[in-house]
Protein backbone atom coordinates (compact mmCIF):
# COMPACT_ATOMS: atom_id res chain seq x y z
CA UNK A 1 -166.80 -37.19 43.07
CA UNK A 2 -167.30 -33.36 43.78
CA UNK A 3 -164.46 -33.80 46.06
CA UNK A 4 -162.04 -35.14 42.85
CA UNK A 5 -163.39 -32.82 40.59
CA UNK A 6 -161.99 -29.94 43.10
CA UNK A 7 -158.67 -31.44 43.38
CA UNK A 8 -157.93 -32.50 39.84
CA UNK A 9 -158.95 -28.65 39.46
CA UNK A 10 -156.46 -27.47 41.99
CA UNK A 11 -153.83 -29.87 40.50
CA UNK A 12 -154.22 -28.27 37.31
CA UNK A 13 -153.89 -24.90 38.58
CA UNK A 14 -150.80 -25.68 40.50
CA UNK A 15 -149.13 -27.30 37.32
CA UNK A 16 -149.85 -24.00 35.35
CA UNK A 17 -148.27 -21.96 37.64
CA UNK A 18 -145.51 -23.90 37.96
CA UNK A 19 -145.28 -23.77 34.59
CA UNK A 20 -145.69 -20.22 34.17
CA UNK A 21 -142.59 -19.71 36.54
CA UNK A 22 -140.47 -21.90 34.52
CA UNK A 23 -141.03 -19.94 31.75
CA UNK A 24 -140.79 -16.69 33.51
CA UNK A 25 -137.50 -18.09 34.75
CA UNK A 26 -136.32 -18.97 31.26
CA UNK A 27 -137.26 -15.81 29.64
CA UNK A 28 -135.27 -13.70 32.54
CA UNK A 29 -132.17 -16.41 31.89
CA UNK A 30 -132.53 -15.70 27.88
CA UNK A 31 -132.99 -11.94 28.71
CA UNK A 32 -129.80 -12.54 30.42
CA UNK A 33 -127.95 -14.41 27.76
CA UNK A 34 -129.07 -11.60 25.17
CA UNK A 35 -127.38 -8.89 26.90
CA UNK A 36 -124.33 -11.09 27.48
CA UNK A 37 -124.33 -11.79 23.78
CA UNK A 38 -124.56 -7.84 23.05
CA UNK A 39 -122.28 -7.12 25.42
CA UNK A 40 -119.62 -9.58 23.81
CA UNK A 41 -120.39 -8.46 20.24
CA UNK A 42 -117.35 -7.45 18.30
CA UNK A 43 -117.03 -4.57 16.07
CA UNK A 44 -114.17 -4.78 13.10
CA UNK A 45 -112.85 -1.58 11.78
CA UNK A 46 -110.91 -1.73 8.89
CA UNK A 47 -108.58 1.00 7.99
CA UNK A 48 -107.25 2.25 4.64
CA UNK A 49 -104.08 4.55 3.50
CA UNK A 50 -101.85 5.04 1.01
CA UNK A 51 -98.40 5.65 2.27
CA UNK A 52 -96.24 3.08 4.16
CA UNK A 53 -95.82 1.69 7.59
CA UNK A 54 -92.60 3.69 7.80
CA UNK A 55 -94.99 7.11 7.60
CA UNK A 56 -96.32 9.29 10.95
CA UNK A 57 -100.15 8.73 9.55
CA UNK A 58 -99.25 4.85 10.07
CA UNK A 59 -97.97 5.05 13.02
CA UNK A 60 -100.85 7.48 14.57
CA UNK A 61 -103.64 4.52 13.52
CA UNK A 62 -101.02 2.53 14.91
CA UNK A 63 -101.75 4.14 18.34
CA UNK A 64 -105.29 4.37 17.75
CA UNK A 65 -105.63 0.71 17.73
CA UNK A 66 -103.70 -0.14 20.70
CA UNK A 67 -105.72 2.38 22.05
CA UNK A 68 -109.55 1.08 21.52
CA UNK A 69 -108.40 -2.90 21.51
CA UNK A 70 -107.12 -2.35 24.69
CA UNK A 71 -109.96 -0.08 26.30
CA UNK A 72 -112.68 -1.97 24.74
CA UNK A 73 -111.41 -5.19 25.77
CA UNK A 74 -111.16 -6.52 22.70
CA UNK A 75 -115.11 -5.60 21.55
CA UNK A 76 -113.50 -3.31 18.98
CA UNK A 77 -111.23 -4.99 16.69
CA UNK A 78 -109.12 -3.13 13.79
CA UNK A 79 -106.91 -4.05 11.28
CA UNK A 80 -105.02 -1.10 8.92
CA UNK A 81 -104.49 -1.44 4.66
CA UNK A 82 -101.18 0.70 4.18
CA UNK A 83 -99.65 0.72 0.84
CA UNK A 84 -102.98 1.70 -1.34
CA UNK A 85 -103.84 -1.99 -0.63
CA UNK A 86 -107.66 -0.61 -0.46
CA UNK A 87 -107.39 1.96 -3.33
CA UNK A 88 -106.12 5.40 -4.02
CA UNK A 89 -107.58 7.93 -1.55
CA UNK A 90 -110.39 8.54 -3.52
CA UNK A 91 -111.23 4.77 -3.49
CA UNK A 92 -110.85 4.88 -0.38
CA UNK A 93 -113.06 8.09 0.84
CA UNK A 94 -115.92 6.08 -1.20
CA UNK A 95 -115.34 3.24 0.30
CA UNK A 96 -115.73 4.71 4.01
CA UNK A 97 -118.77 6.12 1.93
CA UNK A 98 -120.67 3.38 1.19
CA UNK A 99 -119.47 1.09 4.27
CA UNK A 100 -116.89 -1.14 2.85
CA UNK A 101 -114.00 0.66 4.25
CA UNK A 102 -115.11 1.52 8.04
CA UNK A 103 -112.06 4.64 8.53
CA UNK A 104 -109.82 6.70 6.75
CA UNK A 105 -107.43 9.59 6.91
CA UNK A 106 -106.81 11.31 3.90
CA UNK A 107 -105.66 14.74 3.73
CA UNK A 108 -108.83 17.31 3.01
CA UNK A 109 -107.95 18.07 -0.67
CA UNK A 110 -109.79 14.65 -2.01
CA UNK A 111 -112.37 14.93 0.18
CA UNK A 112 -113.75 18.49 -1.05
CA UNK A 113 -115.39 16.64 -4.09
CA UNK A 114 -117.90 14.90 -0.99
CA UNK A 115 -117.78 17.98 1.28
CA UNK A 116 -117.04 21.07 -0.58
CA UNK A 117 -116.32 23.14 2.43
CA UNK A 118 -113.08 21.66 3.47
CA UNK A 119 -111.78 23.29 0.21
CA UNK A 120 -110.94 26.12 2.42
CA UNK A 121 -107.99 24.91 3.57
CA UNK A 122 -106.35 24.47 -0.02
CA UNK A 123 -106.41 28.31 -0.56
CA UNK A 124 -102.30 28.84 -0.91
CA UNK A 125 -100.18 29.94 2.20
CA UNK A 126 -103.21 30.07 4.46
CA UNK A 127 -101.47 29.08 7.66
CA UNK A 128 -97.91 30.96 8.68
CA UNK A 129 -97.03 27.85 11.15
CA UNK A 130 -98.24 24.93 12.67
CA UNK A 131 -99.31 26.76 16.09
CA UNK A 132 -101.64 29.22 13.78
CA UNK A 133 -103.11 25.48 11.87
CA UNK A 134 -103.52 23.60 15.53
CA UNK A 135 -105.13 26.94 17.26
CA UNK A 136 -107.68 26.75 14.25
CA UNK A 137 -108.34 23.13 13.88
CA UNK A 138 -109.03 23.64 17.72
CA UNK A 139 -111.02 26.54 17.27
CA UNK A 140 -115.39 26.65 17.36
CA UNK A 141 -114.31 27.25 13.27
CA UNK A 142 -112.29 23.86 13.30
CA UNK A 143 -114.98 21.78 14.63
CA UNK A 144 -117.53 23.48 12.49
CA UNK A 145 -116.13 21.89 9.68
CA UNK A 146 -115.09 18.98 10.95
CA UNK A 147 -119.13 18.45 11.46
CA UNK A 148 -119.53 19.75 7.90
CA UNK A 149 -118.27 16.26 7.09
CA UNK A 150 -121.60 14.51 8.74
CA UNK A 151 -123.34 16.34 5.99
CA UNK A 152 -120.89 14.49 3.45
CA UNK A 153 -122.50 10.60 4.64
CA UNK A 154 -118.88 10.15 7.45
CA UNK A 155 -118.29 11.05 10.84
CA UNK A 156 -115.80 13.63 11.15
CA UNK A 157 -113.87 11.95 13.86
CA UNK A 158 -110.50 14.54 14.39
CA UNK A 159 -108.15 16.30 12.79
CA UNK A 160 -104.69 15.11 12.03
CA UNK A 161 -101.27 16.49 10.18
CA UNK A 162 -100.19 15.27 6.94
CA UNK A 163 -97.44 18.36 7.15
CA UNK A 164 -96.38 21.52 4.78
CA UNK A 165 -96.38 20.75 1.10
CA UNK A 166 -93.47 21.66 -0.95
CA UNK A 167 -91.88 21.18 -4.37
CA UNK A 168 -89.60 19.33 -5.69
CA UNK A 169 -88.37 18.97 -9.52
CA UNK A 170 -85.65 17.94 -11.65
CA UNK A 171 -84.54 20.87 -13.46
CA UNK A 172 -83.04 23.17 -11.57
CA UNK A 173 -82.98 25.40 -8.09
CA UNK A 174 -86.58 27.07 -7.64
CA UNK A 175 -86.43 30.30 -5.96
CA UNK A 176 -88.72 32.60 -7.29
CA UNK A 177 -92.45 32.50 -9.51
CA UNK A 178 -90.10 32.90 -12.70
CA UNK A 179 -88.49 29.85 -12.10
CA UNK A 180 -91.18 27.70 -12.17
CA UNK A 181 -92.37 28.94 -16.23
CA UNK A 182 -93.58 26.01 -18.34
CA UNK A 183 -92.56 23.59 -15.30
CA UNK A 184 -94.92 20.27 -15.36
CA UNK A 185 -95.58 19.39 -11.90
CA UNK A 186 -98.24 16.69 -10.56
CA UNK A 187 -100.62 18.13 -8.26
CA UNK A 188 -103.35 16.50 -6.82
CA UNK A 189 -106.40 15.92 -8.41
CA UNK A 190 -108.15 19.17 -6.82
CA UNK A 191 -108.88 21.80 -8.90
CA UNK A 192 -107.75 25.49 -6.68
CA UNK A 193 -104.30 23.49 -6.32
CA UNK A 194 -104.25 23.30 -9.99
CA UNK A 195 -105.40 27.03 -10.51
CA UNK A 196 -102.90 28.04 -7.17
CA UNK A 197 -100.04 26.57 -9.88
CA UNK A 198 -101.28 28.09 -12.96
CA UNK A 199 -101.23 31.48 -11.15
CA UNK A 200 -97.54 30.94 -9.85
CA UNK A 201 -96.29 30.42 -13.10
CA UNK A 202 -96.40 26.53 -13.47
CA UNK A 203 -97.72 23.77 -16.04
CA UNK A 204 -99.76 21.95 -13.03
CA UNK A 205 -100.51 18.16 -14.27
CA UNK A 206 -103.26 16.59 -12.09
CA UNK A 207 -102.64 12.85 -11.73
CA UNK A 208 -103.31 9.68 -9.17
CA UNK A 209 -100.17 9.00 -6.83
CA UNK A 210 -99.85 5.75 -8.47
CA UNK A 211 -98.31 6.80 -11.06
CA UNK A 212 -96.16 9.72 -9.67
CA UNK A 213 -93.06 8.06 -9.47
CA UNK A 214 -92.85 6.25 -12.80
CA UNK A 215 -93.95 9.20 -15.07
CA UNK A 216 -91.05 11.14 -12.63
CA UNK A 217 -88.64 8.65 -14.00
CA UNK A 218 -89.42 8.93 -17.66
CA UNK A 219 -89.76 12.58 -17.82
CA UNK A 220 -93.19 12.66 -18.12
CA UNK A 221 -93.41 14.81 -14.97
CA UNK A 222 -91.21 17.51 -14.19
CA UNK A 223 -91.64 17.81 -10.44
CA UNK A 224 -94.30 17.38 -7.78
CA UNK A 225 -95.36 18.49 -4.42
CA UNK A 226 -95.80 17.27 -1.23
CA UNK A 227 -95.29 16.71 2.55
CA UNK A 228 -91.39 16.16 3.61
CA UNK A 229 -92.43 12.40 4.91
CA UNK A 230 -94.15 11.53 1.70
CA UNK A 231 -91.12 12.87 -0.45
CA UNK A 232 -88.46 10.93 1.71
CA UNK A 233 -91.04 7.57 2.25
CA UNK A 234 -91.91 7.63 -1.23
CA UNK A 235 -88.28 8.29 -2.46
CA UNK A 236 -88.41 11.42 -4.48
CA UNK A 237 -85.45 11.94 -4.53
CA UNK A 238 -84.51 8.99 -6.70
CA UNK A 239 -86.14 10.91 -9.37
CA UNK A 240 -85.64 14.67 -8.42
CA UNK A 241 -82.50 16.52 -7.42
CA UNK A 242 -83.73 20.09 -6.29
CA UNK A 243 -86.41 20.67 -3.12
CA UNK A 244 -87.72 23.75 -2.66
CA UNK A 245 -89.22 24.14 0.90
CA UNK A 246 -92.40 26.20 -0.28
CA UNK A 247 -94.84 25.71 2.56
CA UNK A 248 -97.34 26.53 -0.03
CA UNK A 249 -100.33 24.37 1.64
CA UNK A 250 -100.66 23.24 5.49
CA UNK A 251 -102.15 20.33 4.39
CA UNK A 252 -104.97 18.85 7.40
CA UNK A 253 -105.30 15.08 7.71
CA UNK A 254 -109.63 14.96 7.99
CA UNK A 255 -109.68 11.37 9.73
CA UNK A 256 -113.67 9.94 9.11
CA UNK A 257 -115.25 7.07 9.60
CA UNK A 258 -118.93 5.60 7.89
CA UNK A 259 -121.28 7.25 9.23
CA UNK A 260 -123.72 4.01 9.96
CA UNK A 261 -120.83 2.71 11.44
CA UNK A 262 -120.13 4.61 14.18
CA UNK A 263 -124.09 5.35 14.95
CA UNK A 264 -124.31 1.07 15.54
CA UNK A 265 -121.59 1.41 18.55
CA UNK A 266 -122.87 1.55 21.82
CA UNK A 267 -122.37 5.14 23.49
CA UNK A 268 -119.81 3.57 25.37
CA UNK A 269 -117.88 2.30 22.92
CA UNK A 270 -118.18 5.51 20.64
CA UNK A 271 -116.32 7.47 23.76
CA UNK A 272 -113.32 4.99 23.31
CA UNK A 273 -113.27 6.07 19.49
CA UNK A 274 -113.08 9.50 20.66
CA UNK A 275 -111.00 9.45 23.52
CA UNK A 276 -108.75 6.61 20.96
CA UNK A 277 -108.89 9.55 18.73
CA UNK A 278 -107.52 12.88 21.14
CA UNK A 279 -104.96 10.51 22.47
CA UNK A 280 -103.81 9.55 18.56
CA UNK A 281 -103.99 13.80 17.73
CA UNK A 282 -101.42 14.42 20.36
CA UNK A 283 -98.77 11.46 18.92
CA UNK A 284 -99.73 12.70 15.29
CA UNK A 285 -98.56 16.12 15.89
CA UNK A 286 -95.61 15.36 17.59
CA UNK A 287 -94.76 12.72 14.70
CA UNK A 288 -95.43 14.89 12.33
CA UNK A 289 -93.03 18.07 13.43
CA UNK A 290 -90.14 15.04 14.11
CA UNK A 291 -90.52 13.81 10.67
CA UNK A 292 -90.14 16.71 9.32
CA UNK A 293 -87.13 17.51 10.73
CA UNK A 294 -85.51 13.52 10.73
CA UNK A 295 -87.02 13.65 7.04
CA UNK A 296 -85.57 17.08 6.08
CA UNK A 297 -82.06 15.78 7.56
CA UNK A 298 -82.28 12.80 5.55
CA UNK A 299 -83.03 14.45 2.19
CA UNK A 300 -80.03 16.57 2.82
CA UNK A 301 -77.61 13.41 3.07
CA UNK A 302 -78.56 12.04 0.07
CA UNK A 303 -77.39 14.77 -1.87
CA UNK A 304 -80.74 16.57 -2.90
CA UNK A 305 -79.81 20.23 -3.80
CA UNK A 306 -82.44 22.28 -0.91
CA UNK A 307 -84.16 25.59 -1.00
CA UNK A 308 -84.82 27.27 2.35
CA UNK A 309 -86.86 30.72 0.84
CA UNK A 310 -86.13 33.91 2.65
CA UNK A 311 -89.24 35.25 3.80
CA UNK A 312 -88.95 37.59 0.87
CA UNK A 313 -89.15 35.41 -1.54
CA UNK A 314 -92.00 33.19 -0.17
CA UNK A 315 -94.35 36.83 -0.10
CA UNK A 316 -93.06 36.61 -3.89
CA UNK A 317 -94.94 33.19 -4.21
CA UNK A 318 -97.66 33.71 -2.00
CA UNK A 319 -98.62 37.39 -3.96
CA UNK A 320 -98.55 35.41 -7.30
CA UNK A 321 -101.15 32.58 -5.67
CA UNK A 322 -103.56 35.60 -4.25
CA UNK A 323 -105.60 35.74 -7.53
CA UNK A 324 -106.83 32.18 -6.51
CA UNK A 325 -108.91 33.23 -3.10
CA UNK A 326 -110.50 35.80 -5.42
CA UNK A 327 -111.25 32.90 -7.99
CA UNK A 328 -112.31 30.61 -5.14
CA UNK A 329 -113.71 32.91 -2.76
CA UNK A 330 -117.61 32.85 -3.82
CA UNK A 331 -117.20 28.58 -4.92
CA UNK A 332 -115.89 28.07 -0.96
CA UNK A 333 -118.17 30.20 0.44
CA UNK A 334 -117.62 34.18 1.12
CA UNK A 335 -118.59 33.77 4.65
CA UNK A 336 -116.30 30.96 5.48
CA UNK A 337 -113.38 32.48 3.59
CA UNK A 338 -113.89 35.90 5.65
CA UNK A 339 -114.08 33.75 8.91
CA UNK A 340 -110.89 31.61 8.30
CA UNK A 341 -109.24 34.47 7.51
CA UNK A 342 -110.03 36.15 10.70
CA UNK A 343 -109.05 33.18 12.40
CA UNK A 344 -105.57 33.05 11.07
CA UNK A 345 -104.66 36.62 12.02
């Protein structure tokens, strides 16, 4: 009896510990399935703009996509809103806010309400040429701010190029401060591009891009201002007959993504959004200085009367915009003003 006892005892034993292997076994093979899952998990970045496929900001999220689909083998996938499909840029910027837009690229003016910083680089005729812009957006200065945008609730991912701004109307050729008395242009809704216009002489109407073109057309609007793509994509000049090539704003393309966002990739997938992002900088910038000249080309075939200013008369325009970096200086930040300008000498 003794003799059973000890064997039904051993039996028992033997049947735990086979049964404690099976489940060690099927806890290393779920362990295993877990990190296959993870591994496998898909993340969906959706991107929104306002301007059209034909436009160089299109086509450089064009290039980031191939980029991280391709070198994340598929984990990342992203699909791109052109057209204002998502909202204005300000719809958009909170949507990348609060998560239901994951990236965005609008230019820095909009995005000074959320980080007031980057309102340094709407103070007027800051930047003689594109070298001077890309040796600062390079510079320790550059990424300084680009991390002020963290502070803002995004990730400051890069910097892009949404080109020179310049004027065009429908009254007449625009060649000094004089001629632009009582004229009602549409500026963006920023408030030192609204004061740089005032101080040049202007009647500077602040107004969504939605309804540029329309309130063009019925007079409403006198002229407006912006980047050569955006006044060829966008067909200005349907509505206005005189460009003036002003230059008055180098106008940086702050590309961000939600913050939360880009924290829940894996390290090794954040690296492809980086690296996704350097490789898209270099085709923006060479875009960017092609449009302009393809677009500047174009504008002249279709009959637009153009002003190329003499560097004369540009110091005429930029002398009558200096009151603003007094006006703006202490709002921006002395500090920053003094080191940007330092930078651009």
């Amino acid at each position: 009896m003794k003799h059973g006892v000890k064997y039904g005892i051993l039996a028992s034993l033997l049947a735990l510990a086979m049964v404690g292997c099976s489940a060690g076994n099927t806890s290393t093979e779920e362990a295993g399935n877990t990190q296959d899952n993870e591994k496998k998990k898909t993340y969906e970045i959706s991107i929104g703009h306002v301007l059209d496929e034909s436009h160089s900001e299109h086509k450089t999220f064009q290039e980031f996509e191939k980029y991280v689909e391709k070198e994340s083998d598929g984990q990342i996938q992203v699909e791109i809103f052109p057209n204002g499909q998502l909202g204005s840029d300000r719809e958009v910027i909170e949507g990348v806010e609060v998560g239901t837009v994951t990236m965005a690229g609008p230019s820095t003016a909009p995005v000074t309400s959320f980080v007031p910083e980057l309102s340094v680089f709407d103070l007027p005729f800051l930047f003689e040429s594109r070298e001077v812009a890309y040796e600062v957006l390079d510079s320790e200065v550059g990424t300084d701010l680009l991390n002020s945008v963290d502070a803002g609730g995004f990730k400051g991912l890069g910097w892009w190029e949404a080109g020179y701004r310049h004027l065009t109307n429908s009254k007449g050729p625009v060649e000094t401060p004089e001629d632009l008395e009582g004229l009602k242009v549409r500026t963006m809704e920023n408030e030192m591009h609204v004061a740089a216009w005032e101080s040049m002489g202007a009647n500077p109407t602040p107004m969504a891009w939605g309804e540029v073109f329309v309130s063009l057309q019925q007079g409403a609007l006198d002229g407006q201002e912006n980047p050569l793509g955006i006044i060829s994509s966008q067909k200005i000049h349907e509505v206005q007959d005189y460009l003036t090539l002003t230059g008055h704003v180098y106008s940086p393309i702050v590309v961000i993504m939600n913050k939360d966002f880009y924290d829940s990739l894996p390290e090794d997938l954040q690296k492809i959004v980086n690296d996704g992002m350097k490789k898209a900088t270099e085709l923006n910038r060479q875009l960017v200085t092609e449009e302009d000249n393809v677009k500047l080309q174009e504008l002249k075939e279709t009959g637009m009367n153009i002003t190329e200013l003499t560097s004369e008369q540009k110091a005429l325009f930029k002398e009558a915009a200096l009151p603003v970096y007094d006006q703006y200086k202490d709002k921006i930040g002395a500090d920053l003003v003094e080191r940007m300008l330092e930078a651009v000498k």
